[in-house]
Every structure is written in structure tokens, then in C-alpha cells.
Protein backbone atom coordinates (compact mmCIF):
# COMPACT_ATOMS: atom_id res chain seq x y z
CA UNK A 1 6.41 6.53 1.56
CA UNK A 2 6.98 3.30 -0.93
CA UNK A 3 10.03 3.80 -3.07
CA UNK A 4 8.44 3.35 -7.13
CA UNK A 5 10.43 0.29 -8.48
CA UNK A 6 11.26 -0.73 -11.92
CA UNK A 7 11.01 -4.35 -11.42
CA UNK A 8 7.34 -4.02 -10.44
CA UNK A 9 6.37 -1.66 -12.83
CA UNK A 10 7.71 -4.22 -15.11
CA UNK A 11 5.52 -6.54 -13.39
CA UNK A 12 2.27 -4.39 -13.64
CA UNK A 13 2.53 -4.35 -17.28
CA UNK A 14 2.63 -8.57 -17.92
CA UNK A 15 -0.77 -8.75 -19.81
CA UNK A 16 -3.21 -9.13 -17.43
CA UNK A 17 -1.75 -7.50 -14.29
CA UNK A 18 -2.76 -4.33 -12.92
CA UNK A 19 -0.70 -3.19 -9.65
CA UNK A 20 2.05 -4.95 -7.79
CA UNK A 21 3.00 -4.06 -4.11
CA UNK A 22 6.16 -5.55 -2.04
CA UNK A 23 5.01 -5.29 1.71
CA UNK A 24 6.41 -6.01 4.80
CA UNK A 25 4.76 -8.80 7.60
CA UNK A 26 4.41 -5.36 10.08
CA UNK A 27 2.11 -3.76 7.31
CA UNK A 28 4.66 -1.33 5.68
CA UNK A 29 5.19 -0.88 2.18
CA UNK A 30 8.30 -1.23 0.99
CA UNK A 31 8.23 -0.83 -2.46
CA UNK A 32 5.01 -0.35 -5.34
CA UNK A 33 4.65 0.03 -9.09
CA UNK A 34 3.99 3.28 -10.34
CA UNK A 35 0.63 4.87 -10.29
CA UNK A 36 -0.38 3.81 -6.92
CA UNK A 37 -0.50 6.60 -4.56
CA UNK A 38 1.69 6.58 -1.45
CA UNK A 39 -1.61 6.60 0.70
CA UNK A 40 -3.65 4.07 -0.70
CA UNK A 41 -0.04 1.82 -0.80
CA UNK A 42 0.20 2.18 3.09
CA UNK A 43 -3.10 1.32 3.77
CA UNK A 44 -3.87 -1.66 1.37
CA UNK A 45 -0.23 -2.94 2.84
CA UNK A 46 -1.81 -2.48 5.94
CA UNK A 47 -4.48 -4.24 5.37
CA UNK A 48 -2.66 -7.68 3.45
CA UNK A 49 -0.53 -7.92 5.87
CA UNK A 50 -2.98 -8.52 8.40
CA UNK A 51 -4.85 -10.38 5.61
CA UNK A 52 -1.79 -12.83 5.73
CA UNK A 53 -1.75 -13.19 9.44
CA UNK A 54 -5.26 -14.17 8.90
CA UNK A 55 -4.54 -16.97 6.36
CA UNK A 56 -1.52 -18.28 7.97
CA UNK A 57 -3.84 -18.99 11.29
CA UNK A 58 -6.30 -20.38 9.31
CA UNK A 59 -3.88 -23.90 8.78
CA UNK A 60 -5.60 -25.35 11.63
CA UNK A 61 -8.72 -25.67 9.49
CA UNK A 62 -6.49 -27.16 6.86
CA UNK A 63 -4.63 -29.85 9.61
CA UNK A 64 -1.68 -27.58 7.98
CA UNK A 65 -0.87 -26.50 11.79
CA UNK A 66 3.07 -25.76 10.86
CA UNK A 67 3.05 -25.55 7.29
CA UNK A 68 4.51 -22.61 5.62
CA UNK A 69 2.06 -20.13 4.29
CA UNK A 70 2.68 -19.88 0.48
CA UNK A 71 -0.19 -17.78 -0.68
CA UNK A 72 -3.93 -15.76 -0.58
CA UNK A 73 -5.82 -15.31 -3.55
CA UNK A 74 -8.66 -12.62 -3.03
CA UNK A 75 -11.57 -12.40 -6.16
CA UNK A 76 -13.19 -9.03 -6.08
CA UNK A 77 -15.61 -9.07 -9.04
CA UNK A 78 -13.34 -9.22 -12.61
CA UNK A 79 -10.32 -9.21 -10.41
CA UNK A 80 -8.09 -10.56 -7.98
CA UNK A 81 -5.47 -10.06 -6.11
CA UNK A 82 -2.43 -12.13 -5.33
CA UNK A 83 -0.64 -12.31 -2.16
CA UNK A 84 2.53 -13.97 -2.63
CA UNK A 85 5.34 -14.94 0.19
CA UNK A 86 8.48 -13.23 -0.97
CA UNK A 87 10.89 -13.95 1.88
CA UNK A 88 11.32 -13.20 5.35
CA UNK A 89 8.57 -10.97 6.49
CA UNK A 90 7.84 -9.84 3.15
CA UNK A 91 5.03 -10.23 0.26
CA UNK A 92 4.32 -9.61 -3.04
CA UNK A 93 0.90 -8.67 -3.57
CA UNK A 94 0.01 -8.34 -7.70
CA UNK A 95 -3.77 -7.49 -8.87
CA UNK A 96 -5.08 -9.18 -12.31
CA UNK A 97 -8.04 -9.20 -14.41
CA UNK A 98 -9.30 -12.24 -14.65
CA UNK A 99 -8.48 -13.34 -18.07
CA UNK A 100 -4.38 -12.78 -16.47
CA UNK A 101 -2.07 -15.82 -17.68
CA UNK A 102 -0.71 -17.08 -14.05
CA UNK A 103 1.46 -18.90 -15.22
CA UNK A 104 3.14 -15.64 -16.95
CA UNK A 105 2.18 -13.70 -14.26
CA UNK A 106 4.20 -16.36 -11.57
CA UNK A 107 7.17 -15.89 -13.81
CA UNK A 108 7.50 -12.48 -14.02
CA UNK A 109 6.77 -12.08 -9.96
CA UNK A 110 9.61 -14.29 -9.55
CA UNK A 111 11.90 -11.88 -12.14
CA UNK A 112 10.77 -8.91 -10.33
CA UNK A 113 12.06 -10.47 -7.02
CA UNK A 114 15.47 -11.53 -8.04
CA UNK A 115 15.84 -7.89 -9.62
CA UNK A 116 14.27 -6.53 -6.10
CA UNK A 117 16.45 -8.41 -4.36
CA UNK A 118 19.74 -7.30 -6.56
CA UNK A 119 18.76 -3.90 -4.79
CA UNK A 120 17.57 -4.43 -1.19
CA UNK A 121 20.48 -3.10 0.73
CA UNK A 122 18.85 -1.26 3.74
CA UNK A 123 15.82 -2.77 3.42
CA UNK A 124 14.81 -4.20 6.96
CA UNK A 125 13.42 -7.53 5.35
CA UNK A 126 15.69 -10.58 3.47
CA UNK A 127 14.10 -11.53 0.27
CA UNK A 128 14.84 -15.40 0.62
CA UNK A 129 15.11 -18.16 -1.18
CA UNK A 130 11.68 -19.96 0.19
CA UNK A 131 9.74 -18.53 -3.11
CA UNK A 132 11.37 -19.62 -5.21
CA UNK A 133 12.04 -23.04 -4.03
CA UNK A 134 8.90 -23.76 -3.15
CA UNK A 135 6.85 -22.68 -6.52
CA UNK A 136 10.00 -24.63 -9.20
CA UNK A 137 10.95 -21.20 -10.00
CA UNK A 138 14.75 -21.41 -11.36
CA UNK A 139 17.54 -21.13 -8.15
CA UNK A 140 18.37 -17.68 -7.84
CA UNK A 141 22.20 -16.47 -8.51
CA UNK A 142 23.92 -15.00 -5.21
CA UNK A 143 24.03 -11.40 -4.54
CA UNK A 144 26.53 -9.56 -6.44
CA UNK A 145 27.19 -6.11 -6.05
CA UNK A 146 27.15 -5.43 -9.81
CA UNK A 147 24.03 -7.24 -10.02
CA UNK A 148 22.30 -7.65 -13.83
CA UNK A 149 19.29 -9.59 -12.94
């Protein structure tokens, strides 16, 4: 059963977002905002992880053979969700409505994952440094036990 986590329900209520999930590459779910039930959390982690899979073989088509996957954007309708890399075997998945500022919504992803990662002792996955290099995002402080991120 996902653990409910403060950083994402902060992250569910930027303007414009809806749900955020942090998942893990073998399709667990590690961690959700509130108001998504523990069942429907396990299965939609389920199913992005394998969505990610998907998009990461998919470089060939791009000649990105090698490349890092960064991201999936899905559209259903008035919304979409974002899959995000979040570090070593894990992702960030956020739904929006389409008039959601990304650029706000970016930012605050990359708040809730310094504050997730201020608390991920145990957790099987390393939230690493790769999103945050790779989108600009400000370097992120090292771990400290008393963490106040």
C-alpha cells in the first residue's frame, strides 16, 4: 500500500494539477497524494511503469539508441499526465488539466522531490541527482538528517 506524502499532496494542489504518484521502474508505488485509493495507485503504477519501458525502447525511432529517457507526456481528453524520471528506478507521474502552468508545475515536482528525498530512508530506490540536472532545476543540498527542504 503507497505511503500518503505531504510533498505530493503539496504537489496536487499547484493550480492546475490533479494527482501526483512516485513509482518505482518494477511497477510499485511508493508513495501518492492523498485521495487516490491504494488500488487504483498499484495498478496505474503498474501500468506507467511499463508505459516507461515502452518509451525508453522507443529511442531507436528517435536515433536516441542510448540516450537517457527524461519523460512521457500522455493527453487523455482535457488532461494529461506527466511521467517524469525521478532517479534511479523511480518516477514521478503528476496529472493536469490542460490549462496547468508547466512551468509551475516543473518547479514544484522538483520541490516535492528534494522534500521526498529528505525522507527516503528504506525506500528500495535512490532519488538522484539526474532530474534535476538535466531539466536546470537548482542543485540539490546533500542529505541531512535534520532535513528542512
Amino acid at each position: 500500500m503507497p505511503l500518503m506524502s505531504p510533498p505530493l499532496d503539496q504537489l496536487a494542489r499547484t493550480p492546475g494539477a490533479l494527482h501526483a504518484l512516485l513509482l518505482s521502474a518494477d511497477g510499485g508505488s511508493l508513495s501518492s497524494s492523498d485521495g487516490i485509493p491504494a488500488h487504483i495507485a498499484e495498478r496505474v503504477a503498474a501500468a506507467l511503469s511499463s508505459i516507461q519501458a515502452a518509451s525508453r525502447h522507443a529511442s531507436a525511432l528517435c536515433s536516441a539508441e542510448g540516450s537517457s529517457w527524461k519523460q512521457t507526456w500522455i493527453q487523455f481528453g482535457d488532461t494529461c499526465l506527466c511521467l517524469f524520471a525521478a532517479g534511479s528506478h523511480t518516477y514521478i507521474a503528476v496529472a493536469v488539466t490542460k490549462d496547468a502552468d508547466m512551468n509551475l508545475i516543473a518547479e514544484n515536482t522538483a520541490i516535492a522531490l528534494k522534500r521526498l528525498r529528505c525522507h527516503q530512508w528504506g525506500w528500495p530506490h535512490e532519488l538522484d541527482k539526474q532530474f534535476f540536472k538535466s531539466r536546470g532545476f537548482p542543485a540539490r543540498r546533500p542529505v541531512d538528517p535534520h532535513c528542512g527542504a
